[in-house]
N, C-alpha and C. Protein backbone atom coordinates (compact mmCIF):
# COMPACT_ATOMS: atom_id res chain seq x y z
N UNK A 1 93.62 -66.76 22.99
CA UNK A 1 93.81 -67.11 21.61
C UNK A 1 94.61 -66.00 20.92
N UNK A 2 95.98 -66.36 20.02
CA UNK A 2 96.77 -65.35 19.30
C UNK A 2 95.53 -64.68 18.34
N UNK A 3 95.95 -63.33 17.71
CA UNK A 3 95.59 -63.02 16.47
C UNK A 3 96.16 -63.23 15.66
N UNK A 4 95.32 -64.18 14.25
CA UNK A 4 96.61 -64.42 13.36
C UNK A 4 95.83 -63.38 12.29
N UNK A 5 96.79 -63.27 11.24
CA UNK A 5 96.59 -62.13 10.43
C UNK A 5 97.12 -62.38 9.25
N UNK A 6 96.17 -62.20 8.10
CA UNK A 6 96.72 -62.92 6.22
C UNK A 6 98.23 -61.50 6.10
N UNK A 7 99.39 -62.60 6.52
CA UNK A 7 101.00 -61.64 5.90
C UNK A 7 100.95 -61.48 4.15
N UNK A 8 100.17 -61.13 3.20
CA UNK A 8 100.46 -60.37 1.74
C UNK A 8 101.65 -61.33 1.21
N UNK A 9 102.89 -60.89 1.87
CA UNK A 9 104.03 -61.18 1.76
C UNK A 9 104.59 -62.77 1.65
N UNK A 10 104.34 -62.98 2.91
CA UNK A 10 104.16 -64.86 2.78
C UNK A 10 103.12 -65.22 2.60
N UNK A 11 101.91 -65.45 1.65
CA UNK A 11 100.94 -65.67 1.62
C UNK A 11 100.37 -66.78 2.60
N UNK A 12 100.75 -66.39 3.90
CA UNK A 12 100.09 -67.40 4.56
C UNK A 12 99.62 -66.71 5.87
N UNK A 13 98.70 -67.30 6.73
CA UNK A 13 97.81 -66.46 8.10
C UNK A 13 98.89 -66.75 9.25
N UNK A 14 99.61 -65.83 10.15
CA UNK A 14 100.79 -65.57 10.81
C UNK A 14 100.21 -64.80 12.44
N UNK A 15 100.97 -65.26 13.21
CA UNK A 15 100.25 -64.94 14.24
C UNK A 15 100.97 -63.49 14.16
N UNK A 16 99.93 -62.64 14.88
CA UNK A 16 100.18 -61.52 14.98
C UNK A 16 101.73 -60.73 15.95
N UNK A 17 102.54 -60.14 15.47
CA UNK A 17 103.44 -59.79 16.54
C UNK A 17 103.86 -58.04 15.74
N UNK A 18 103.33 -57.17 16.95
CA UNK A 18 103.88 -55.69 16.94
C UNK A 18 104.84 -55.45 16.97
N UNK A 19 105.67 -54.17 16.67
CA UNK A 19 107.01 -53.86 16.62
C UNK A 19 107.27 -53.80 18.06
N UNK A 20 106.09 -53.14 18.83
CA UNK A 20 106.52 -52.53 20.06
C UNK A 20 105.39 -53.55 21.06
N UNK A 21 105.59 -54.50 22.24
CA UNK A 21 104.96 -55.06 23.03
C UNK A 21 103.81 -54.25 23.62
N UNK A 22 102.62 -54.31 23.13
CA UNK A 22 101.56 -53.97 23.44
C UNK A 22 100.83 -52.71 22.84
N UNK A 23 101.94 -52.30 22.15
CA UNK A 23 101.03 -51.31 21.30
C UNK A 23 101.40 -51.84 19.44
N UNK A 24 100.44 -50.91 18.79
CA UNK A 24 99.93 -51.25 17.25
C UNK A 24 100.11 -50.17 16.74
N UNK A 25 100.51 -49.70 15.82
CA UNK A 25 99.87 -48.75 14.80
C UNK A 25 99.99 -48.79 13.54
N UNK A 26 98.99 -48.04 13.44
CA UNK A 26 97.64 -48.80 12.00
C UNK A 26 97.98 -46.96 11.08
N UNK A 27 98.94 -47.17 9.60
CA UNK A 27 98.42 -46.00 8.96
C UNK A 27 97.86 -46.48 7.76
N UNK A 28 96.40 -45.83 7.46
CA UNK A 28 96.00 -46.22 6.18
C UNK A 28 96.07 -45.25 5.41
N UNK A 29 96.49 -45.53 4.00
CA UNK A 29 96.58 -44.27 2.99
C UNK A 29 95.18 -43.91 3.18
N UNK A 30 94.56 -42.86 3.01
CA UNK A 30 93.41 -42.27 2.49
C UNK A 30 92.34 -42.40 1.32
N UNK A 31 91.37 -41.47 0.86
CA UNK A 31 91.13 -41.49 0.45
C UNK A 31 91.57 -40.09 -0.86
N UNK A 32 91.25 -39.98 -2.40
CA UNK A 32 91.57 -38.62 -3.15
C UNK A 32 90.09 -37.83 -2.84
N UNK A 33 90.31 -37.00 -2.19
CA UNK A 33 89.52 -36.20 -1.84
C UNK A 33 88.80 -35.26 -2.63
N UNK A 34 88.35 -35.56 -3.98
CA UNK A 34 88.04 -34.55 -4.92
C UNK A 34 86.57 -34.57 -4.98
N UNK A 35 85.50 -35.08 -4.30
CA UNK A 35 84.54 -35.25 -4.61
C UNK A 35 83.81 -35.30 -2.91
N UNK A 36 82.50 -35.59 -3.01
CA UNK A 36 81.68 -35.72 -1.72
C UNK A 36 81.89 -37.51 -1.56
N UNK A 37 81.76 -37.73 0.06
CA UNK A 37 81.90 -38.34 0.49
C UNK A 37 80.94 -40.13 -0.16
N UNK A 38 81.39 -41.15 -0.52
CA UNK A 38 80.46 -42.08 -1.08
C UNK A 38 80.69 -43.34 -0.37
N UNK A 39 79.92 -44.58 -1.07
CA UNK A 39 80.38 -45.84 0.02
C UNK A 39 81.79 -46.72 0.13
N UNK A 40 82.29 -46.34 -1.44
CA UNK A 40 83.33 -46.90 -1.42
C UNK A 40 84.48 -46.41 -0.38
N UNK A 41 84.19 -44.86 -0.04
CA UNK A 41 85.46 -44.14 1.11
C UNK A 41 84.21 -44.94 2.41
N UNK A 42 83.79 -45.29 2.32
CA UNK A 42 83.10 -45.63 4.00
C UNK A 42 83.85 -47.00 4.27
N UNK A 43 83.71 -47.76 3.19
CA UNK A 43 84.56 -49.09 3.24
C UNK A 43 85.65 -49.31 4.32
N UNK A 44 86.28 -48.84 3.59
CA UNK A 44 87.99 -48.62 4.41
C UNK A 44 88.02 -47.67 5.90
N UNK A 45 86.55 -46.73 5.81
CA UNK A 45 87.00 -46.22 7.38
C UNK A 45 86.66 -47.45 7.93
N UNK A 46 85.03 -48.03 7.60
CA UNK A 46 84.71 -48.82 8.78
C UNK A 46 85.10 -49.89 8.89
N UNK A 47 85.97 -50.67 8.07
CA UNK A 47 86.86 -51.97 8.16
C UNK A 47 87.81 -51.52 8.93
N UNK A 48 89.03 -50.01 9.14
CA UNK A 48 89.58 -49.71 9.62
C UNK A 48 89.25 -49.90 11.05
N UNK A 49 87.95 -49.32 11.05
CA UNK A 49 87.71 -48.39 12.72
C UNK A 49 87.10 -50.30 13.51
N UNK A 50 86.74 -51.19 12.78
CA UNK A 50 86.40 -51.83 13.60
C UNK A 50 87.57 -53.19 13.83
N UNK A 51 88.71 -52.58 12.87
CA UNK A 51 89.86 -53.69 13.60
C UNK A 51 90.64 -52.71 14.96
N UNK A 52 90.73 -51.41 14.74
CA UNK A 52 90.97 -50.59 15.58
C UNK A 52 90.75 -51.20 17.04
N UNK A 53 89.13 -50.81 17.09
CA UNK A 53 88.25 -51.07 18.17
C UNK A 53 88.03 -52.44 18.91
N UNK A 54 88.57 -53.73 17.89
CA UNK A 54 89.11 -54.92 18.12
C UNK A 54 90.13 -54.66 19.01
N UNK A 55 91.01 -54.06 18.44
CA UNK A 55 92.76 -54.57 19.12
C UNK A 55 92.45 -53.55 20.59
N UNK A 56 91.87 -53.08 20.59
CA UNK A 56 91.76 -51.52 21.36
C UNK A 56 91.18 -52.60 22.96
N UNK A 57 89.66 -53.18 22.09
CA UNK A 57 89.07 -54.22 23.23
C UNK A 57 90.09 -55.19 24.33
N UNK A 58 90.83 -55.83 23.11
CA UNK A 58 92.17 -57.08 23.86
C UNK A 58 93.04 -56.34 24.30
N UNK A 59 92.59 -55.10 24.94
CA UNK A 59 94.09 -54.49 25.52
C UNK A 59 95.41 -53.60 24.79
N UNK A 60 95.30 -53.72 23.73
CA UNK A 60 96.66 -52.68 22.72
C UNK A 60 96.26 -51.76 22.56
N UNK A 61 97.46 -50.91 23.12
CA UNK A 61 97.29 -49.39 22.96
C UNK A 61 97.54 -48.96 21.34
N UNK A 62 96.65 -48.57 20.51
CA UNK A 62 96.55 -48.44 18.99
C UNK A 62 96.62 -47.18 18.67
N UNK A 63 97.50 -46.60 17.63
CA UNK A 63 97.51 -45.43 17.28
C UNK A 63 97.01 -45.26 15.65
N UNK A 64 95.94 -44.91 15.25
CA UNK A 64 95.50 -44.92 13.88
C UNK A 64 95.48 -43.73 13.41
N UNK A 65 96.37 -43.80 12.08
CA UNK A 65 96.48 -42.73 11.51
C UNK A 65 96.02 -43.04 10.29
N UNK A 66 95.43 -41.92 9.59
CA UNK A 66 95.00 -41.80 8.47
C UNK A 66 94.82 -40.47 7.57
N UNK A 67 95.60 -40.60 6.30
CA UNK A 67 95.90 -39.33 5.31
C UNK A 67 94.80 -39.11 4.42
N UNK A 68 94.84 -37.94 3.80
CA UNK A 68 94.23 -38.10 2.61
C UNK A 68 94.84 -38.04 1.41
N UNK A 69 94.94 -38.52 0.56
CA UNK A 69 95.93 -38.65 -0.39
C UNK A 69 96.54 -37.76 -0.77
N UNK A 70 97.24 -37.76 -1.84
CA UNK A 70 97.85 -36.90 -2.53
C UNK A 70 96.76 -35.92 -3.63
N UNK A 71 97.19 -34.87 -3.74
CA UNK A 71 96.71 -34.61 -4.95
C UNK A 71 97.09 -34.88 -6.31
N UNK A 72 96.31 -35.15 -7.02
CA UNK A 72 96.26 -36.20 -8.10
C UNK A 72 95.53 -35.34 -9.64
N UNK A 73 95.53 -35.81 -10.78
CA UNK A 73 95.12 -35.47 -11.85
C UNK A 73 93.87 -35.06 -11.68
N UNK A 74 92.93 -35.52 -11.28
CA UNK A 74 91.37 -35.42 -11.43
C UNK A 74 91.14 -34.73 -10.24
N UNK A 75 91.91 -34.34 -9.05
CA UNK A 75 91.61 -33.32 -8.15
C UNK A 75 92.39 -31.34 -9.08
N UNK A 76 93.13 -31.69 -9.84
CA UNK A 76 93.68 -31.07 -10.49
C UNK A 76 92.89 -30.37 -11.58
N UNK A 77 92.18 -31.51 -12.21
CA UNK A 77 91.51 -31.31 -13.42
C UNK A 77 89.97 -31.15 -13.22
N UNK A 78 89.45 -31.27 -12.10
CA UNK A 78 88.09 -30.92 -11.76
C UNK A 78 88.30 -29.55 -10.90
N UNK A 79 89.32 -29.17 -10.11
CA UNK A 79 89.90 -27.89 -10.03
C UNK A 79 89.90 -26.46 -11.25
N UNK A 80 90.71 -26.88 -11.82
CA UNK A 80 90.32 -26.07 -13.30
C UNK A 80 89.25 -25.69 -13.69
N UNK A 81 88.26 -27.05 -14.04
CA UNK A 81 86.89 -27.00 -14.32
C UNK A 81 85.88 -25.83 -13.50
N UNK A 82 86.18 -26.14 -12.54
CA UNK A 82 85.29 -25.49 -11.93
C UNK A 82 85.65 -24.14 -11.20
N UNK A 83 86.83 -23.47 -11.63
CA UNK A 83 87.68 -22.59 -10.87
C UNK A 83 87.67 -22.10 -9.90
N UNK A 84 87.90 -23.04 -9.04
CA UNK A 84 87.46 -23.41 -7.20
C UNK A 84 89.68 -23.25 -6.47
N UNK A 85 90.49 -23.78 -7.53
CA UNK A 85 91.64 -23.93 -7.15
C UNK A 85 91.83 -25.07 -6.59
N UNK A 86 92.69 -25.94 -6.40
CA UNK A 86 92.79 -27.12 -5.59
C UNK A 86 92.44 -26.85 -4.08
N UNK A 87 92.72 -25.72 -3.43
CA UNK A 87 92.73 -25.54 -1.98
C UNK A 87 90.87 -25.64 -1.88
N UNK A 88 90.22 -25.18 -2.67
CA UNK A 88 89.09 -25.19 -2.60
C UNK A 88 88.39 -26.39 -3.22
N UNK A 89 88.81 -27.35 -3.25
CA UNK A 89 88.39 -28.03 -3.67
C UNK A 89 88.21 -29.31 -2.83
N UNK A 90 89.38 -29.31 -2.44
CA UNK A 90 89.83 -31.04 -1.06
C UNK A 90 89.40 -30.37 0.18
N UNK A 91 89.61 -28.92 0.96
CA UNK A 91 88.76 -29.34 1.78
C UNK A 91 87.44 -29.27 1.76
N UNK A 92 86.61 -28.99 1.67
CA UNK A 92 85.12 -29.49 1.68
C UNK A 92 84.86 -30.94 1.58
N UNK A 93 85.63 -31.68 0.64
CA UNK A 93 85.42 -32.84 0.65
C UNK A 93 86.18 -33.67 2.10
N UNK A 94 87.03 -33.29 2.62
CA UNK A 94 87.69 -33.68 3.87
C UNK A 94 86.89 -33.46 5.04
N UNK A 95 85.88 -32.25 4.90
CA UNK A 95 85.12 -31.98 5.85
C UNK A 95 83.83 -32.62 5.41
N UNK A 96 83.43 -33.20 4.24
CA UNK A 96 82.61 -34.05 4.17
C UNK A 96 82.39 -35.60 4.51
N UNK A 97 83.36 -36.01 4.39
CA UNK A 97 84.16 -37.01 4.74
C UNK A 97 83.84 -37.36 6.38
N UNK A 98 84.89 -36.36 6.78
CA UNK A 98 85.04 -36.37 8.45
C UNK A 98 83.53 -36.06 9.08
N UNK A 99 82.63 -35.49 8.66
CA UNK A 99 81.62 -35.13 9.39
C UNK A 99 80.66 -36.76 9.35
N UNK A 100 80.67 -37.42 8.28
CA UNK A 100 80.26 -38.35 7.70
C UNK A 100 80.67 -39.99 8.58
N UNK A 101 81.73 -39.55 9.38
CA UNK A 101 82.28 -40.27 10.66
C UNK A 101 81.34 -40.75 11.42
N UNK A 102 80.64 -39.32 11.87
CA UNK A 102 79.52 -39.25 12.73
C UNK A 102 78.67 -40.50 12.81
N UNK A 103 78.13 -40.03 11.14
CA UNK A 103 77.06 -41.30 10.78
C UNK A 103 77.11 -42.69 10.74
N UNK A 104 78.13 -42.74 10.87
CA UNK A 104 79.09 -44.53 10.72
C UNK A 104 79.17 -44.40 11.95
N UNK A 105 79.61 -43.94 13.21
CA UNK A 105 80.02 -44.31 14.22
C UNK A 105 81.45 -44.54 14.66
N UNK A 106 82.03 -44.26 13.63
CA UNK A 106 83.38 -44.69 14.20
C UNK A 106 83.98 -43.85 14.66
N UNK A 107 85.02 -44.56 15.59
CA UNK A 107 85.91 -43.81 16.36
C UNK A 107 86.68 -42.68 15.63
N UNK A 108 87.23 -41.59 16.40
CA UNK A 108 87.82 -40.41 15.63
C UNK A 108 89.33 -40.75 16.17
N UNK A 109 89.82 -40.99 14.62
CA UNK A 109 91.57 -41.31 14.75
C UNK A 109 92.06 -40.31 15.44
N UNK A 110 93.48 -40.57 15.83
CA UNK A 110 94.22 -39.78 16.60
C UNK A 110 95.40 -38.72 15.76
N UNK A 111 95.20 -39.31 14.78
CA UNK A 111 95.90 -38.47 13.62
C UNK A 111 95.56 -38.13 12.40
N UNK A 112 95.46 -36.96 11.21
CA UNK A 112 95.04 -37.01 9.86
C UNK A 112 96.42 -35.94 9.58
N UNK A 113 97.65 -36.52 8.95
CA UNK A 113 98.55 -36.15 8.39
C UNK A 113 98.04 -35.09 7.08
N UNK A 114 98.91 -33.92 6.54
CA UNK A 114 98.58 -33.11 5.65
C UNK A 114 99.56 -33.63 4.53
């Protein structure tokens, strides 16, 4: 059975076809990293990690990457606040985040772009 998949674009369900025959890759923007880890950032890993682990099952070699955003106003402005600096501020929450993997179970991507 194909995978079909909702195309955004043509609003209609399209069978699935990769750029490259047999492999996938999946980048999802991130999450803004200014805070401790909550359910709404769990959302998107584990919807991520379990289409991953789908395509991964039927055979496609999948490469998932995933960023953490940009820095943004309120990583900026809770920076200030607390005079931590931005550098001190996103990672802890990146390492909160990532450790937080664990607990979900999901697979550990093969990439986290800076």
């Amino acid at each position: 059975m194909a995978l079909k998949i909702f195309n955004t674009q043509s609003k209609k369900k399209e069978e699935f076809q990769p750029l490259q025959e047999g492999k996938v890759g999946i980048y999802v923007c991130g999450i803004t990293a200014y805070d401790v880890c909550h359910v709404g950032h769990a959302r998107s890993a584990v919807v991520f990690d379990v289409i991953t682990r789908h395509l991964r099952s039927k055979g496609w070699d999948v490469t998932y990457v995933k960023n953490f955003t940009d820095v943004d106003d309120k990583i900026i402005d809770r920076a200030r606040r607390e005079k931590t600096g931005i550098g001190g501020r996103t990672p802890s929450a990146a390492i909160s985040l990532s450790c937080s993997r664990r607990r979900f179970r999901r697979e550990r991507r093969r990439a986290s772009p800076r």
